[in-house]
PDB file of N, CA and C in Angstrom:
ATOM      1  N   UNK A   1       0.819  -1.198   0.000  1.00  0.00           N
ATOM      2  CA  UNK A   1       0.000   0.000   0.000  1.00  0.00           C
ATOM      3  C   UNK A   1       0.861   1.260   0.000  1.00  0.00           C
ATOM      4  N   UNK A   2       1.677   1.157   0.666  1.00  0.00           N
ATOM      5  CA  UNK A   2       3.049   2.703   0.665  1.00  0.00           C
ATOM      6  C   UNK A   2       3.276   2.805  -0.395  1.00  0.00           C
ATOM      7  N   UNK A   3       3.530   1.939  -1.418  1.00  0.00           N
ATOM      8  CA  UNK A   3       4.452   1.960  -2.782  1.00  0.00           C
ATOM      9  C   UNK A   3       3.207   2.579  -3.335  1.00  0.00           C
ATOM     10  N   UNK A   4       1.842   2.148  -3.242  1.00  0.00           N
ATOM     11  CA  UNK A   4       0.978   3.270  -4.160  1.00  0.00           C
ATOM     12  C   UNK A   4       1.109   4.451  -3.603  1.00  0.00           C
ATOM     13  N   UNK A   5       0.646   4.458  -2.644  1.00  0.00           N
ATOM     14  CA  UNK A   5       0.918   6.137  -2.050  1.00  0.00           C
ATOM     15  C   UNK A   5       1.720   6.798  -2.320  1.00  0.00           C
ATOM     16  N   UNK A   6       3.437   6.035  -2.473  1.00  0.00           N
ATOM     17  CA  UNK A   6       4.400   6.647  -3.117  1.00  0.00           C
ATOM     18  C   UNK A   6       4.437   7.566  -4.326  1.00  0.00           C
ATOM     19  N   UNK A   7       4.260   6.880  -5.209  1.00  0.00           N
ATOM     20  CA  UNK A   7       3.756   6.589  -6.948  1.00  0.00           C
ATOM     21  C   UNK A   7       2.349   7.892  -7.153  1.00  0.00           C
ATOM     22  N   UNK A   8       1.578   7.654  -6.611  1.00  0.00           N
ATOM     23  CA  UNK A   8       0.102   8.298  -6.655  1.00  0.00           C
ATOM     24  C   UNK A   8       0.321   9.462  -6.040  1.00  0.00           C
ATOM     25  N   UNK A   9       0.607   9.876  -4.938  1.00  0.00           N
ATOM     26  CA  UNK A   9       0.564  11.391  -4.616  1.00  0.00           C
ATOM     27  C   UNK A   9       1.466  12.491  -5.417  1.00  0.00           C
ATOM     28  N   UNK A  10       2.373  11.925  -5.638  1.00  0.00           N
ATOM     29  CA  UNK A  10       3.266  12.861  -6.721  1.00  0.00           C
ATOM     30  C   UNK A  10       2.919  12.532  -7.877  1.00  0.00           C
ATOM     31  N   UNK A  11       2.249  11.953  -8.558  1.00  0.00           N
ATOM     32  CA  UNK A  11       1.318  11.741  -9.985  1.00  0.00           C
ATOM     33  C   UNK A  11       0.430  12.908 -10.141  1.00  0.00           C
ATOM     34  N   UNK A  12      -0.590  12.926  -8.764  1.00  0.00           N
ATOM     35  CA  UNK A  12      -1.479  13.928  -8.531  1.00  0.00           C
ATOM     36  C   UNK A  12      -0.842  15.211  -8.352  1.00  0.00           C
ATOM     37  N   UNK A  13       0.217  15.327  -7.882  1.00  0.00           N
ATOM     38  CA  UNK A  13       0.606  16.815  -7.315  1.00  0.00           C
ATOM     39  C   UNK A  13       1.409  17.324  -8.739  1.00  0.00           C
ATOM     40  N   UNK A  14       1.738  16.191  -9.290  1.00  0.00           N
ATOM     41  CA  UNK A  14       2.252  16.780 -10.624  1.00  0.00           C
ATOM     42  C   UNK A  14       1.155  17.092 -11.729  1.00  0.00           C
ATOM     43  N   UNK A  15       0.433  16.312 -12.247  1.00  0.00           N
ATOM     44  CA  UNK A  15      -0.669  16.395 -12.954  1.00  0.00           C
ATOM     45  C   UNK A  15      -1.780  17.542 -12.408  1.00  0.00           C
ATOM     46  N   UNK A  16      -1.457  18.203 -11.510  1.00  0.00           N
ATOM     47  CA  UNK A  16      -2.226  19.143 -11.050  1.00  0.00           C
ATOM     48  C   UNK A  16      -2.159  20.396 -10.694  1.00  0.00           C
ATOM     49  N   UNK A  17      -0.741  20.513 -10.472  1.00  0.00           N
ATOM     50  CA  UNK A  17      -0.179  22.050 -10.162  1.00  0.00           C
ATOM     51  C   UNK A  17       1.041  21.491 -11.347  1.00  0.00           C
ATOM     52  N   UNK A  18       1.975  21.167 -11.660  1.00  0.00           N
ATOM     53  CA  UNK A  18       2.752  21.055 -12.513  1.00  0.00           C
ATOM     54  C   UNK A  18       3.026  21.046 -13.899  1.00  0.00           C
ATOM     55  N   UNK A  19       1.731  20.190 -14.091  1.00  0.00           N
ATOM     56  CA  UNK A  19       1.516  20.074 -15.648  1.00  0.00           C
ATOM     57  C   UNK A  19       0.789  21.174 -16.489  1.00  0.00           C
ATOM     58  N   UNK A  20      -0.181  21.975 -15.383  1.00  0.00           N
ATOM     59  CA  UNK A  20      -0.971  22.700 -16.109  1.00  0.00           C
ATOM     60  C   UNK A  20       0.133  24.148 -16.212  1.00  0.00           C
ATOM     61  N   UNK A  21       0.487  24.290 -15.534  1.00  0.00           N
ATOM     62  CA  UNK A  21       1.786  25.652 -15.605  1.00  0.00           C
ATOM     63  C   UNK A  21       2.610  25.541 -16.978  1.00  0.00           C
ATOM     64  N   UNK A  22       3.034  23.950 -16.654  1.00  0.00           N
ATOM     65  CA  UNK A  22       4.188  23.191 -18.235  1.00  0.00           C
ATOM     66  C   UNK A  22       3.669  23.970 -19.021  1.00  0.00           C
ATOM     67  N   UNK A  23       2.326  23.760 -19.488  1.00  0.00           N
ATOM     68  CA  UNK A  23       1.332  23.358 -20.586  1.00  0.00           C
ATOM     69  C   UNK A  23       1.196  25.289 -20.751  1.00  0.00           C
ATOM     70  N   UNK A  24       0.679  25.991 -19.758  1.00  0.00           N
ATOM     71  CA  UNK A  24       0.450  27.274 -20.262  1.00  0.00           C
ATOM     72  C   UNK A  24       1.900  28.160 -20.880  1.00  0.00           C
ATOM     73  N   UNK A  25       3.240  27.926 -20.363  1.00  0.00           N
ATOM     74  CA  UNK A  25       3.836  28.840 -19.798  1.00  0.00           C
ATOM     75  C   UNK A  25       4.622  28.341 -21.617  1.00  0.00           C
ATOM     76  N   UNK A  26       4.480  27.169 -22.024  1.00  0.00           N
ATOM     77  CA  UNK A  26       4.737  26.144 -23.124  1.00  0.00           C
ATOM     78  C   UNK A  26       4.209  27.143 -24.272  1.00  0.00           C
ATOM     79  N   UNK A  27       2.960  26.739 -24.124  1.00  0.00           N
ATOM     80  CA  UNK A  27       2.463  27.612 -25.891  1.00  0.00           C
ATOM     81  C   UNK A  27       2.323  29.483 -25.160  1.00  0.00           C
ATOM     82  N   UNK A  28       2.485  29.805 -24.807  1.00  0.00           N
ATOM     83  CA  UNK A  28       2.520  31.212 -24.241  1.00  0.00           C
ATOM     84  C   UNK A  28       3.572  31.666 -24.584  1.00  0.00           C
ATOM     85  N   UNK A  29       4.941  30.925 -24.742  1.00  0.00           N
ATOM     86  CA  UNK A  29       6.085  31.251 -25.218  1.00  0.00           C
ATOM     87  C   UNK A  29       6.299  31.347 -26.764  1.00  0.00           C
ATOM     88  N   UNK A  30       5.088  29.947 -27.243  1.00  0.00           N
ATOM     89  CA  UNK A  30       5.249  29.870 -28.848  1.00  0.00           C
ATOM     90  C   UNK A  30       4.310  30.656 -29.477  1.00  0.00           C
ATOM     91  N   UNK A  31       3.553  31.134 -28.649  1.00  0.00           N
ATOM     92  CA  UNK A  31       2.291  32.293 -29.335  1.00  0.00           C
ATOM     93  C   UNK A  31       3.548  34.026 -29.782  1.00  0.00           C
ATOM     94  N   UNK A  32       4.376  33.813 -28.330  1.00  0.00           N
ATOM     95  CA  UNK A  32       4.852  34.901 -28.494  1.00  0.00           C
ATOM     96  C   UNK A  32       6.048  34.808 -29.592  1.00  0.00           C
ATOM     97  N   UNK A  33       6.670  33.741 -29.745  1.00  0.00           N
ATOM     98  CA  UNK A  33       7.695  33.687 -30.945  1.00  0.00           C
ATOM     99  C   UNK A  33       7.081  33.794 -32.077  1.00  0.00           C
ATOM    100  N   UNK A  34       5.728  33.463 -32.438  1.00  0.00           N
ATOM    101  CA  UNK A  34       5.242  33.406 -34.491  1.00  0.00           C
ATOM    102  C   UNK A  34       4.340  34.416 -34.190  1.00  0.00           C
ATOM    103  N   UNK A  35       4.478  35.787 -32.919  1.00  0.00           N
ATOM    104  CA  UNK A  35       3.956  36.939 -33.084  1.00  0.00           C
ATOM    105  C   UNK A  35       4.055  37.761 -34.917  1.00  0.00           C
ATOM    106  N   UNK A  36       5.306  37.663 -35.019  1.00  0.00           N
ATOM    107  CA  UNK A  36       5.671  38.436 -36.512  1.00  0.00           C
ATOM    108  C   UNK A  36       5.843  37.729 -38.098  1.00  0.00           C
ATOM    109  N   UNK A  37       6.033  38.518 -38.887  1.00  0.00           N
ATOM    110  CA  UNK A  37       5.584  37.797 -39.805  1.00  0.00           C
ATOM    111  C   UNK A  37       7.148  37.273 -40.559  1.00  0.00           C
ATOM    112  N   UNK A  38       6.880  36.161 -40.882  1.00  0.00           N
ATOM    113  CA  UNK A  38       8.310  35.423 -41.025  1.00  0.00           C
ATOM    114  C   UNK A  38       9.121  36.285 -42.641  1.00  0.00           C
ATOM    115  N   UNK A  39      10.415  35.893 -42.828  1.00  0.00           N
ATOM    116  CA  UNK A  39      10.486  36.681 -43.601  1.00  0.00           C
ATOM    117  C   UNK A  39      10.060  36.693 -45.050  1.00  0.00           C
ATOM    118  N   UNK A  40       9.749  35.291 -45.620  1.00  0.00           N
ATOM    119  CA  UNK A  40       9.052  34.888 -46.767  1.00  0.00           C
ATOM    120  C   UNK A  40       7.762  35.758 -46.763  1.00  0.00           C
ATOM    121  N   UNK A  41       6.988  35.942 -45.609  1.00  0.00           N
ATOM    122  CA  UNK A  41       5.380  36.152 -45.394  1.00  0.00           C
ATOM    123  C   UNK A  41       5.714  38.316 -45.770  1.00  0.00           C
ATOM    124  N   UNK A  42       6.656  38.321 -45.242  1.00  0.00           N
ATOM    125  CA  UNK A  42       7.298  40.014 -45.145  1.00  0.00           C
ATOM    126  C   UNK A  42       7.255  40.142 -46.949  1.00  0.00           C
ATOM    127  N   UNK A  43       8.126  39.537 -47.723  1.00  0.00           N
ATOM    128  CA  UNK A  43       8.575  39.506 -48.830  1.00  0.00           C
ATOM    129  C   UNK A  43       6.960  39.028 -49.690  1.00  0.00           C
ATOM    130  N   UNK A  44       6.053  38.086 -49.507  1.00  0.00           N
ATOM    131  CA  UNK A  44       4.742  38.114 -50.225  1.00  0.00           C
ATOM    132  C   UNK A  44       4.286  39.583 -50.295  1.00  0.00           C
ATOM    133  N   UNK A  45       4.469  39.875 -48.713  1.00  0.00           N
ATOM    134  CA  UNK A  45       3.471  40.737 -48.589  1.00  0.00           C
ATOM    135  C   UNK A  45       3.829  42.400 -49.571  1.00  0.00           C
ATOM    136  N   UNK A  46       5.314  42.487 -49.559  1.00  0.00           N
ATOM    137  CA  UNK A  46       5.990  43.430 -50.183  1.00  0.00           C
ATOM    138  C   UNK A  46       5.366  43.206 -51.894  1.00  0.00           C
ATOM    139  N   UNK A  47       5.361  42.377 -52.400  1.00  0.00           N
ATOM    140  CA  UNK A  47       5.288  41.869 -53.802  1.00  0.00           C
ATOM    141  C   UNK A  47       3.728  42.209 -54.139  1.00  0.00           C
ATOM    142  N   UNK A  48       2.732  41.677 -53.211  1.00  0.00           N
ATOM    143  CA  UNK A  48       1.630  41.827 -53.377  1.00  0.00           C
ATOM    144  C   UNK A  48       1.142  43.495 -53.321  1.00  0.00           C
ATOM    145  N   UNK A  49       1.871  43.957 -52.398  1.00  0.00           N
ATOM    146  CA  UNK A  49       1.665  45.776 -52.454  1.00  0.00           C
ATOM    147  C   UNK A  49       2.072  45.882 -53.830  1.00  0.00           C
ATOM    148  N   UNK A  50       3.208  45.944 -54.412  1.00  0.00           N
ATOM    149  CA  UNK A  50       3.719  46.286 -55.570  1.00  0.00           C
ATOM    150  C   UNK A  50       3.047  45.682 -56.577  1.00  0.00           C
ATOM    151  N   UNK A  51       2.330  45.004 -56.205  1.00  0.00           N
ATOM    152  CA  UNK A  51       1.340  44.583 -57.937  1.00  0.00           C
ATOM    153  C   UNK A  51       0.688  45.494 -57.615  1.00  0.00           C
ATOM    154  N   UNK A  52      -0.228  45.496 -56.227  1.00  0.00           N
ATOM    155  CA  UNK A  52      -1.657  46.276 -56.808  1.00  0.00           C
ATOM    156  C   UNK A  52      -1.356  47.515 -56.777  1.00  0.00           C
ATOM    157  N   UNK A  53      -0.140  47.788 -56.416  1.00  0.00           N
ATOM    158  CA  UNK A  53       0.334  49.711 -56.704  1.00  0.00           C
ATOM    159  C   UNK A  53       0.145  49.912 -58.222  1.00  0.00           C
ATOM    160  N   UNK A  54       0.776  49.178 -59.156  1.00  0.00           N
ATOM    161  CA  UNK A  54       1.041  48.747 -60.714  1.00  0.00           C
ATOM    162  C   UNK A  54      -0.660  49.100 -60.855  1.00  0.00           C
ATOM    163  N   UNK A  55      -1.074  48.317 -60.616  1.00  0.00           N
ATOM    164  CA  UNK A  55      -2.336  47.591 -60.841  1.00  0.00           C
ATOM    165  C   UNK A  55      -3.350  48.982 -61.167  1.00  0.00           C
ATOM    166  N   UNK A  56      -3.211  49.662 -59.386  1.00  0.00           N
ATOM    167  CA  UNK A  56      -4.039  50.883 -59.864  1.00  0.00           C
ATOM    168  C   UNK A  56      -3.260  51.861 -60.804  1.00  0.00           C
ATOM    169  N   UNK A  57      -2.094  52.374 -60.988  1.00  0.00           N
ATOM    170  CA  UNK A  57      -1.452  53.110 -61.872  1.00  0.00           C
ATOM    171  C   UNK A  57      -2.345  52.441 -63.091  1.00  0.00           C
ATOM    172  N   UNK A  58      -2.548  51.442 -63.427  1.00  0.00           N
ATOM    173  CA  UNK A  58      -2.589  51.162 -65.016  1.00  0.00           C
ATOM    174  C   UNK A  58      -4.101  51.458 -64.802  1.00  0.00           C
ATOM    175  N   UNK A  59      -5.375  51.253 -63.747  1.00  0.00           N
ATOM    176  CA  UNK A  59      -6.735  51.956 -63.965  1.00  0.00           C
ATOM    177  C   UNK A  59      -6.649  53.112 -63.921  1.00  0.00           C
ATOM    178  N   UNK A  60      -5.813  53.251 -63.326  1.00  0.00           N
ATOM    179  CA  UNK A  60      -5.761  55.399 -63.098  1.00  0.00           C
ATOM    180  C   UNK A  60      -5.687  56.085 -64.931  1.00  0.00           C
ATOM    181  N   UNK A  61      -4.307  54.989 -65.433  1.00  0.00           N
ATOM    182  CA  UNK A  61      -4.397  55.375 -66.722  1.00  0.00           C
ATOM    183  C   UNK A  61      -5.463  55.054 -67.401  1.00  0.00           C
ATOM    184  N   UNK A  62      -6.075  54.200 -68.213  1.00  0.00           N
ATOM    185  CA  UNK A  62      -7.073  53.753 -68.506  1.00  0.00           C
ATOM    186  C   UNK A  62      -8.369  54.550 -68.390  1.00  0.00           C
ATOM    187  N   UNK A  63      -8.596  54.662 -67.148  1.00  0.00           N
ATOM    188  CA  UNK A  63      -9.794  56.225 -66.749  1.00  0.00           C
ATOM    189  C   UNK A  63      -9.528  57.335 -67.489  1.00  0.00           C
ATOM    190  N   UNK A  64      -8.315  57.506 -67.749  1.00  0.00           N
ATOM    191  CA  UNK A  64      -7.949  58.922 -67.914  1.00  0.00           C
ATOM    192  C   UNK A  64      -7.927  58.982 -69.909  1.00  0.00           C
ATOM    193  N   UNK A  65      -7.762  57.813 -70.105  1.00  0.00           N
ATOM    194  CA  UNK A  65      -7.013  57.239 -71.646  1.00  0.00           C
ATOM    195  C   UNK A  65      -9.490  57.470 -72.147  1.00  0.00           C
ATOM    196  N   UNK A  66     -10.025  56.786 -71.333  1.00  0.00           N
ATOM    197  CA  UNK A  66     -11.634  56.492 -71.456  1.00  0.00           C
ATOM    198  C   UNK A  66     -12.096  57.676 -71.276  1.00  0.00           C
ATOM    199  N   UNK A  67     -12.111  58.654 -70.356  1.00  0.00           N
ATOM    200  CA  UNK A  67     -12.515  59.865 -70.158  1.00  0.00           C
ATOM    201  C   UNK A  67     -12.233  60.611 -71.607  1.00  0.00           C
ATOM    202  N   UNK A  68     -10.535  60.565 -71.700  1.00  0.00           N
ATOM    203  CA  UNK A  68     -10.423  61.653 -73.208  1.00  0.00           C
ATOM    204  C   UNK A  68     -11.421  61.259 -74.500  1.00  0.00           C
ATOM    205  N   UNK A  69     -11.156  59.969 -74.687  1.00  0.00           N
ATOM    206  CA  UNK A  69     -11.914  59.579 -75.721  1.00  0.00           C
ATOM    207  C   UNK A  69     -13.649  59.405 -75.705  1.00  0.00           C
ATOM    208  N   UNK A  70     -14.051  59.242 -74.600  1.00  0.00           N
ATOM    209  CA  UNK A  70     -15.782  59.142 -74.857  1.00  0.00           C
ATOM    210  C   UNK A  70     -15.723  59.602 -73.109  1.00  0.00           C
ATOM    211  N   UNK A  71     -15.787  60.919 -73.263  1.00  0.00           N
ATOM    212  CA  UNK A  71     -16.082  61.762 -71.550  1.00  0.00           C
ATOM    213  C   UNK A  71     -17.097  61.054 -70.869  1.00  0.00           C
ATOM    214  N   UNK A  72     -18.704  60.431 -71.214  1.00  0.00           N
ATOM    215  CA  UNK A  72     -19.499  59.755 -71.061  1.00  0.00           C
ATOM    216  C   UNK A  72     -19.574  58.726 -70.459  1.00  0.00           C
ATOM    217  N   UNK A  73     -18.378  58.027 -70.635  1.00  0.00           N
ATOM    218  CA  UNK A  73     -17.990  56.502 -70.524  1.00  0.00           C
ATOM    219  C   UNK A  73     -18.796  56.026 -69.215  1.00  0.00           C
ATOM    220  N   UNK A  74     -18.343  57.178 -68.444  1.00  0.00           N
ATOM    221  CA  UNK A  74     -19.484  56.174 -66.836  1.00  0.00           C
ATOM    222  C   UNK A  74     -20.877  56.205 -66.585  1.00  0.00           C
ATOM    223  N   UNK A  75     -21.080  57.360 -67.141  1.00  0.00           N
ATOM    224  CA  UNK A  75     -22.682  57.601 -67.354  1.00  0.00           C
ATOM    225  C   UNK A  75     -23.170  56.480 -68.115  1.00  0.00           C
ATOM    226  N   UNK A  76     -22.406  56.552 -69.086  1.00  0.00           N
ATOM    227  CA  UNK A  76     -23.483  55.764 -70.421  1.00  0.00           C
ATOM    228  C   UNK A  76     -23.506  54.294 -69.495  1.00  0.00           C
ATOM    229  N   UNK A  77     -22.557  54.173 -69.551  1.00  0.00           N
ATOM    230  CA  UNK A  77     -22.336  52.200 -68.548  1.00  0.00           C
ATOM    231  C   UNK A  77     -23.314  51.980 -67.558  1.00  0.00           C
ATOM    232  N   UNK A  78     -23.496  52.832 -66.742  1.00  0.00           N
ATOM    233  CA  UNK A  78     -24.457  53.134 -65.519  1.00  0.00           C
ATOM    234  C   UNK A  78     -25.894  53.305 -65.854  1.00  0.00           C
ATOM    235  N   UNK A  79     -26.400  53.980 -67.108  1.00  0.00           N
ATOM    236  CA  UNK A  79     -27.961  54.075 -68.331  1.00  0.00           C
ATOM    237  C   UNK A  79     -27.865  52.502 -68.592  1.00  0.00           C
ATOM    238  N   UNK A  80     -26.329  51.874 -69.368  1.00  0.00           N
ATOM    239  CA  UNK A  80     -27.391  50.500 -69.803  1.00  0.00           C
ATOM    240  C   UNK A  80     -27.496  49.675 -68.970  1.00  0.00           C
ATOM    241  N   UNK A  81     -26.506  50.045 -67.311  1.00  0.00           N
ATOM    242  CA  UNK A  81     -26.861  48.703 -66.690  1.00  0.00           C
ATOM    243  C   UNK A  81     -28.769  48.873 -65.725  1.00  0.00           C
ATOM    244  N   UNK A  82     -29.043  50.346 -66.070  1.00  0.00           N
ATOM    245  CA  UNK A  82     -30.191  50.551 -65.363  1.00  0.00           C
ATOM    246  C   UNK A  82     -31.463  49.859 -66.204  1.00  0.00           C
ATOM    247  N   UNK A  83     -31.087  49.920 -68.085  1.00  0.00           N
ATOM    248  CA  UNK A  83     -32.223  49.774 -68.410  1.00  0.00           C
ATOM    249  C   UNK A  83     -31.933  48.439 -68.972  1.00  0.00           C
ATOM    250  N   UNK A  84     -31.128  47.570 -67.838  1.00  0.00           N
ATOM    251  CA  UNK A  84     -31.210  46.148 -68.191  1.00  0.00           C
ATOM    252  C   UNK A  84     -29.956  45.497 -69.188  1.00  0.00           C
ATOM    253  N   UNK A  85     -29.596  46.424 -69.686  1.00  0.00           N
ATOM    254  CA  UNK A  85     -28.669  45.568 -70.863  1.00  0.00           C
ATOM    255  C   UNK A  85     -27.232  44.871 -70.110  1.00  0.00           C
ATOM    256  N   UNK A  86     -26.543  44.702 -70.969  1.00  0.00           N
ATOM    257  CA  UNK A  86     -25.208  44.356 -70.394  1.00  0.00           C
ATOM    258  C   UNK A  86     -23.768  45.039 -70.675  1.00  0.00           C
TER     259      UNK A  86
END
Protein backbone atom coordinates (compact mmCIF):
# COMPACT_ATOMS: atom_id res chain seq x y z
CA UNK A 1 0.00 0.00 0.00
CA UNK A 2 3.05 2.70 0.67
CA UNK A 3 4.45 1.96 -2.78
CA UNK A 4 0.98 3.27 -4.16
CA UNK A 5 0.92 6.14 -2.05
CA UNK A 6 4.40 6.65 -3.12
CA UNK A 7 3.76 6.59 -6.95
CA UNK A 8 0.10 8.30 -6.66
CA UNK A 9 0.56 11.39 -4.62
CA UNK A 10 3.27 12.86 -6.72
CA UNK A 11 1.32 11.74 -9.98
CA UNK A 12 -1.48 13.93 -8.53
CA UNK A 13 0.61 16.82 -7.31
CA UNK A 14 2.25 16.78 -10.62
CA UNK A 15 -0.67 16.40 -12.95
CA UNK A 16 -2.23 19.14 -11.05
CA UNK A 17 -0.18 22.05 -10.16
CA UNK A 18 2.75 21.06 -12.51
CA UNK A 19 1.52 20.07 -15.65
CA UNK A 20 -0.97 22.70 -16.11
CA UNK A 21 1.79 25.65 -15.61
CA UNK A 22 4.19 23.19 -18.24
CA UNK A 23 1.33 23.36 -20.59
CA UNK A 24 0.45 27.27 -20.26
CA UNK A 25 3.84 28.84 -19.80
CA UNK A 26 4.74 26.14 -23.12
CA UNK A 27 2.46 27.61 -25.89
CA UNK A 28 2.52 31.21 -24.24
CA UNK A 29 6.09 31.25 -25.22
CA UNK A 30 5.25 29.87 -28.85
CA UNK A 31 2.29 32.29 -29.33
CA UNK A 32 4.85 34.90 -28.49
CA UNK A 33 7.70 33.69 -30.94
CA UNK A 34 5.24 33.41 -34.49
CA UNK A 35 3.96 36.94 -33.08
CA UNK A 36 5.67 38.44 -36.51
CA UNK A 37 5.58 37.80 -39.80
CA UNK A 38 8.31 35.42 -41.03
CA UNK A 39 10.49 36.68 -43.60
CA UNK A 40 9.05 34.89 -46.77
CA UNK A 41 5.38 36.15 -45.39
CA UNK A 42 7.30 40.01 -45.14
CA UNK A 43 8.58 39.51 -48.83
CA UNK A 44 4.74 38.11 -50.23
CA UNK A 45 3.47 40.74 -48.59
CA UNK A 46 5.99 43.43 -50.18
CA UNK A 47 5.29 41.87 -53.80
CA UNK A 48 1.63 41.83 -53.38
CA UNK A 49 1.67 45.78 -52.45
CA UNK A 50 3.72 46.29 -55.57
CA UNK A 51 1.34 44.58 -57.94
CA UNK A 52 -1.66 46.28 -56.81
CA UNK A 53 0.33 49.71 -56.70
CA UNK A 54 1.04 48.75 -60.71
CA UNK A 55 -2.34 47.59 -60.84
CA UNK A 56 -4.04 50.88 -59.86
CA UNK A 57 -1.45 53.11 -61.87
CA UNK A 58 -2.59 51.16 -65.02
CA UNK A 59 -6.74 51.96 -63.97
CA UNK A 60 -5.76 55.40 -63.10
CA UNK A 61 -4.40 55.38 -66.72
CA UNK A 62 -7.07 53.75 -68.51
CA UNK A 63 -9.79 56.23 -66.75
CA UNK A 64 -7.95 58.92 -67.91
CA UNK A 65 -7.01 57.24 -71.65
CA UNK A 66 -11.63 56.49 -71.46
CA UNK A 67 -12.51 59.86 -70.16
CA UNK A 68 -10.42 61.65 -73.21
CA UNK A 69 -11.91 59.58 -75.72
CA UNK A 70 -15.78 59.14 -74.86
CA UNK A 71 -16.08 61.76 -71.55
CA UNK A 72 -19.50 59.75 -71.06
CA UNK A 73 -17.99 56.50 -70.52
CA UNK A 74 -19.48 56.17 -66.84
CA UNK A 75 -22.68 57.60 -67.35
CA UNK A 76 -23.48 55.76 -70.42
CA UNK A 77 -22.34 52.20 -68.55
CA UNK A 78 -24.46 53.13 -65.52
CA UNK A 79 -27.96 54.07 -68.33
CA UNK A 80 -27.39 50.50 -69.80
CA UNK A 81 -26.86 48.70 -66.69
CA UNK A 82 -30.19 50.55 -65.36
CA UNK A 83 -32.22 49.77 -68.41
CA UNK A 84 -31.21 46.15 -68.19
CA UNK A 85 -28.67 45.57 -70.86
CA UNK A 86 -25.21 44.36 -70.39
Amino acid sequence: MSMLVFFFVPAVIFLTVVAPIWLILHYWTRSRQNKGLSDEERQTLEDALSVAERLEKRVATLETILDAEHPNWRTAREDDYRRGGS
